[in-house]
C-alpha atoms as a PDB file:
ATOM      1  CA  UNK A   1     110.091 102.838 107.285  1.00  0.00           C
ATOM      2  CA  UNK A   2     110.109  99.687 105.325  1.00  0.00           C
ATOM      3  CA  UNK A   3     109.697  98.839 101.632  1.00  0.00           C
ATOM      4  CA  UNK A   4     106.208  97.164 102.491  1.00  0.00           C
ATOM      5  CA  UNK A   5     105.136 100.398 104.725  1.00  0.00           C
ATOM      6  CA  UNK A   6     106.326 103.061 102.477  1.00  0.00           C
ATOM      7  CA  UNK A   7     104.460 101.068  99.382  1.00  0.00           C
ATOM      8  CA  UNK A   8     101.005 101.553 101.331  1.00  0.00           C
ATOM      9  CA  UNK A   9     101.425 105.126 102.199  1.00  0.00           C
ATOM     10  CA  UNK A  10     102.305 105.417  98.194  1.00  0.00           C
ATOM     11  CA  UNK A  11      99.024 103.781  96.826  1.00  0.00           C
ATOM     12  CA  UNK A  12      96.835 105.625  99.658  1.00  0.00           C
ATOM     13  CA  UNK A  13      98.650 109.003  98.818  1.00  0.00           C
ATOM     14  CA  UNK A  14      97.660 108.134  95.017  1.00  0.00           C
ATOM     15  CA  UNK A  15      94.524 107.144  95.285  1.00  0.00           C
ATOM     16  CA  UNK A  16      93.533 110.188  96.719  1.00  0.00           C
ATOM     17  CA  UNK A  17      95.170 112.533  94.199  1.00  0.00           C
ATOM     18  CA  UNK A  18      97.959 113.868  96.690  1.00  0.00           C
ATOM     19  CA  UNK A  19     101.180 112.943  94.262  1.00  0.00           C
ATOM     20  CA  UNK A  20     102.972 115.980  95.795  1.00  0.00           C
ATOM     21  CA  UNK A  21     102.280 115.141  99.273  1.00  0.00           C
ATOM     22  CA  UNK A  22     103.596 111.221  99.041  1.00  0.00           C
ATOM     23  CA  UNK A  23     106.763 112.901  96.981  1.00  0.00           C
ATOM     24  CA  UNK A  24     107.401 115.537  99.951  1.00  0.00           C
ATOM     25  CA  UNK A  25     107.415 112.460 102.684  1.00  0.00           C
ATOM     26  CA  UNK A  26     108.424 109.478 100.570  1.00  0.00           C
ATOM     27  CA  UNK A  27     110.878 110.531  98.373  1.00  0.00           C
ATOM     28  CA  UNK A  28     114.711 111.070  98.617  1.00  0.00           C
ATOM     29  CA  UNK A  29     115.965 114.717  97.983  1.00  0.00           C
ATOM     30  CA  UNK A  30     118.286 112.767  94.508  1.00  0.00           C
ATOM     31  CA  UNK A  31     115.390 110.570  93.143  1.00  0.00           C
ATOM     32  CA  UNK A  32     115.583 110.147  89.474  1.00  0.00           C
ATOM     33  CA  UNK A  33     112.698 110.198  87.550  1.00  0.00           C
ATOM     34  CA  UNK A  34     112.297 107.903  84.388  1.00  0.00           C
ATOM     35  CA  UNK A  35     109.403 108.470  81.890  1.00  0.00           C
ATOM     36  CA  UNK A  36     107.810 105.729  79.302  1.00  0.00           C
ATOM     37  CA  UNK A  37     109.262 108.445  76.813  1.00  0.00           C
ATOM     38  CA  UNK A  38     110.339 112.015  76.437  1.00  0.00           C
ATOM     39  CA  UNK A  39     106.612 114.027  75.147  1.00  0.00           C
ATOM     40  CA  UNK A  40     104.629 117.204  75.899  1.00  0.00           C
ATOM     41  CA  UNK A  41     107.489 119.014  76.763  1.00  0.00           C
ATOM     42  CA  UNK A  42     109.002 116.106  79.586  1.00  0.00           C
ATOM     43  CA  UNK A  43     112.514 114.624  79.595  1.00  0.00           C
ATOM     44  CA  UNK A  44     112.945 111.545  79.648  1.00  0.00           C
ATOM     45  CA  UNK A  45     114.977 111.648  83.248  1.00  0.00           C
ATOM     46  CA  UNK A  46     114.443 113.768  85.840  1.00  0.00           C
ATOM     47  CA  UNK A  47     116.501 114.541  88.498  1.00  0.00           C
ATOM     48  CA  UNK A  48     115.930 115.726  92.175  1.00  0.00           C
ATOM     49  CA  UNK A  49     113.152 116.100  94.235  1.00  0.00           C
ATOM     50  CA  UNK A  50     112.105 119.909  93.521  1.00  0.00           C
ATOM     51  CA  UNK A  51     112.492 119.048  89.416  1.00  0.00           C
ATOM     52  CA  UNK A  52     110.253 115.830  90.331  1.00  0.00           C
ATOM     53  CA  UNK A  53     107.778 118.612  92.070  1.00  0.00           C
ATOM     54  CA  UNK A  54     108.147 121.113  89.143  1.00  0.00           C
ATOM     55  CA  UNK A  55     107.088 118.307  86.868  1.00  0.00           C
ATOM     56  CA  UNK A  56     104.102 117.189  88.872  1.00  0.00           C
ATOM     57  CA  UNK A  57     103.166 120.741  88.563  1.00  0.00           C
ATOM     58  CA  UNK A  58     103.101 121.055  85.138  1.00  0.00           C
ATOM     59  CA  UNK A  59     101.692 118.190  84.315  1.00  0.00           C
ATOM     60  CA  UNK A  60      98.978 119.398  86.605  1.00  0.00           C
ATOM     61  CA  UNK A  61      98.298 122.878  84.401  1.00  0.00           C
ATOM     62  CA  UNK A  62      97.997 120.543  81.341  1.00  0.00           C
ATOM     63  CA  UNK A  63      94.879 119.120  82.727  1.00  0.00           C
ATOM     64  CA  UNK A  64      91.537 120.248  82.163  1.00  0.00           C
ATOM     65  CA  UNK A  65      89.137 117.368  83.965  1.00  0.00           C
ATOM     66  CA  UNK A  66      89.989 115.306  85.956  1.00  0.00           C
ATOM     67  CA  UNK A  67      87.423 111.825  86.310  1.00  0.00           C
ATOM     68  CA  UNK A  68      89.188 109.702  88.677  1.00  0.00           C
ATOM     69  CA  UNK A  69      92.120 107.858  89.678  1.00  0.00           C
ATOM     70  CA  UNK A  70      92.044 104.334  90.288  1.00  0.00           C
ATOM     71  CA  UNK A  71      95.479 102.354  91.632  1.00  0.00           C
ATOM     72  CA  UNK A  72      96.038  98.664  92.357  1.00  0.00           C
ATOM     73  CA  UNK A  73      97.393  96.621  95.081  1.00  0.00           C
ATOM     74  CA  UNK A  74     101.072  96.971  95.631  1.00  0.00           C
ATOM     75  CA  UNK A  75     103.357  94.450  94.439  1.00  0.00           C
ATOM     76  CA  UNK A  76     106.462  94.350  96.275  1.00  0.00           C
ATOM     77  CA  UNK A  77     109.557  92.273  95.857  1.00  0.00           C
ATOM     78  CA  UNK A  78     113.054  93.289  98.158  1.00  0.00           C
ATOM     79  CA  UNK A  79     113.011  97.121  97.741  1.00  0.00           C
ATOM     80  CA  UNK A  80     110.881  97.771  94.545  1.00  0.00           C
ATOM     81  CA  UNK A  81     107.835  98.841  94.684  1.00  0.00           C
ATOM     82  CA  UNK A  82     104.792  98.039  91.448  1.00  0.00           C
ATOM     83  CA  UNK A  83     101.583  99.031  90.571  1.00  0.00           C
ATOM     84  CA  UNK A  84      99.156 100.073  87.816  1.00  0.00           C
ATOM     85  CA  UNK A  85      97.749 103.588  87.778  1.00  0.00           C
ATOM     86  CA  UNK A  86      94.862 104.232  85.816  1.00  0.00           C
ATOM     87  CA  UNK A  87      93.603 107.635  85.017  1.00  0.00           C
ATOM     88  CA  UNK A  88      90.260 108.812  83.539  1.00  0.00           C
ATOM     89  CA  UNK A  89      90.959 112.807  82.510  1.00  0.00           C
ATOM     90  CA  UNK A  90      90.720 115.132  79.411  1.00  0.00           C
ATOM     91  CA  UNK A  91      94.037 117.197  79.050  1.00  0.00           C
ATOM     92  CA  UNK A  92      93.318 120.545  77.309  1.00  0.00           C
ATOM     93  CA  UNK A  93      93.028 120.705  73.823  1.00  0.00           C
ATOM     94  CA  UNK A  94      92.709 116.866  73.637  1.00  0.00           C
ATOM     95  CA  UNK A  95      89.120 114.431  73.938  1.00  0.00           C
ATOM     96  CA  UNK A  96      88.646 112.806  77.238  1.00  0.00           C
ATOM     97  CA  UNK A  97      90.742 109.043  77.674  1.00  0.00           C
ATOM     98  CA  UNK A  98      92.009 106.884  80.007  1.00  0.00           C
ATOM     99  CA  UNK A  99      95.505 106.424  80.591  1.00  0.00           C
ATOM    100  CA  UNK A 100      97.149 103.322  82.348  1.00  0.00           C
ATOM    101  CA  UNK A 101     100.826 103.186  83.477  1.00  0.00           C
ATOM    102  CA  UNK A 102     102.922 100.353  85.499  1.00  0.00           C
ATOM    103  CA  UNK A 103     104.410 102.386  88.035  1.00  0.00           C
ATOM    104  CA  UNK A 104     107.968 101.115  89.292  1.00  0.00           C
ATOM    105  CA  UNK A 105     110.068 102.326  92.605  1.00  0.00           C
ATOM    106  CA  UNK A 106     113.355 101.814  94.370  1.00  0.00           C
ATOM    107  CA  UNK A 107     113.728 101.921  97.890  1.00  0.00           C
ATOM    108  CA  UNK A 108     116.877 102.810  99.599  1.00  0.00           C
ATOM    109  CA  UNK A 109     117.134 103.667 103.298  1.00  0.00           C
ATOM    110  CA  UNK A 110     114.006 103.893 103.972  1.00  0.00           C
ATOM    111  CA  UNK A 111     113.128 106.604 100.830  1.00  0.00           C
ATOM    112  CA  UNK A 112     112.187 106.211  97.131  1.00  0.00           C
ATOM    113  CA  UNK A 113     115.430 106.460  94.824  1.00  0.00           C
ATOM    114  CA  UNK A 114     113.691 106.431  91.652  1.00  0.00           C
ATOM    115  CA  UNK A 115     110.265 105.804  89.923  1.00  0.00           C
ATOM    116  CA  UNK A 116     110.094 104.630  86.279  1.00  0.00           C
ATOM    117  CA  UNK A 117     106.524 104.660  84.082  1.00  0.00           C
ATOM    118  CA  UNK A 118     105.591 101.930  81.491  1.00  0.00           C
ATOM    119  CA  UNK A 119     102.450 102.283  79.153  1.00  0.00           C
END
């Protein structure tokens, strides 16, 4: 799969909620995964696919409404992938916000090597 295809399947995957699902077909079984910056209980780095799982999973129990998802074109340049994800949800204990994040990913043989968040 190339850069280009694997970017598409990424931002449909997101946009429709199903973060596990593009991990389980998209990612490599070594990706690293690079936070804006260690909080709520997440490292900074995490490494390996079922950690990267374990992660989405738990970030997942943290939240109590969810009010949409919205993710923008991919940009893509050689084998990194870009875009902004914007989410509208109320974690427990906290008041509803939005959240926006630039979204960064590495290609290598045809599987994402890594994914680093900016906000």
């Amino acid at each position: 799969m190339t850069t280009k295809q694997i970017a598409q399947k990424l931002v449909d995957y997101c946009r429709e909620g199903e973060f596990e699902k593009a991990q389980k077909e998209l990612y490599s079984k070594d990706v690293v995964s690079i936070e804006a910056e260690a909080s709520a209980g997440f490292d900074k780095e995490t490494k390996g696919l079922d950690k990267i799982i374990e992660k989405g999973h738990k970030f997942q129990s943290m939240v109590e409404e969810a009010h949409g998802v919205k993710v923008s074109e991919p940009l893509i340049s050689g084998n990194s992938i870009a875009f902004v994800l914007d989410m509208d949800m109320k974690m427990k204990g906290r008041n509803r916000e939005k959240m926006s994040e630039l979204c960064v990913y590495h290609v290598q043989d045809g599987k994402i090597v890594s994914e680093q968040f900016y906000m």
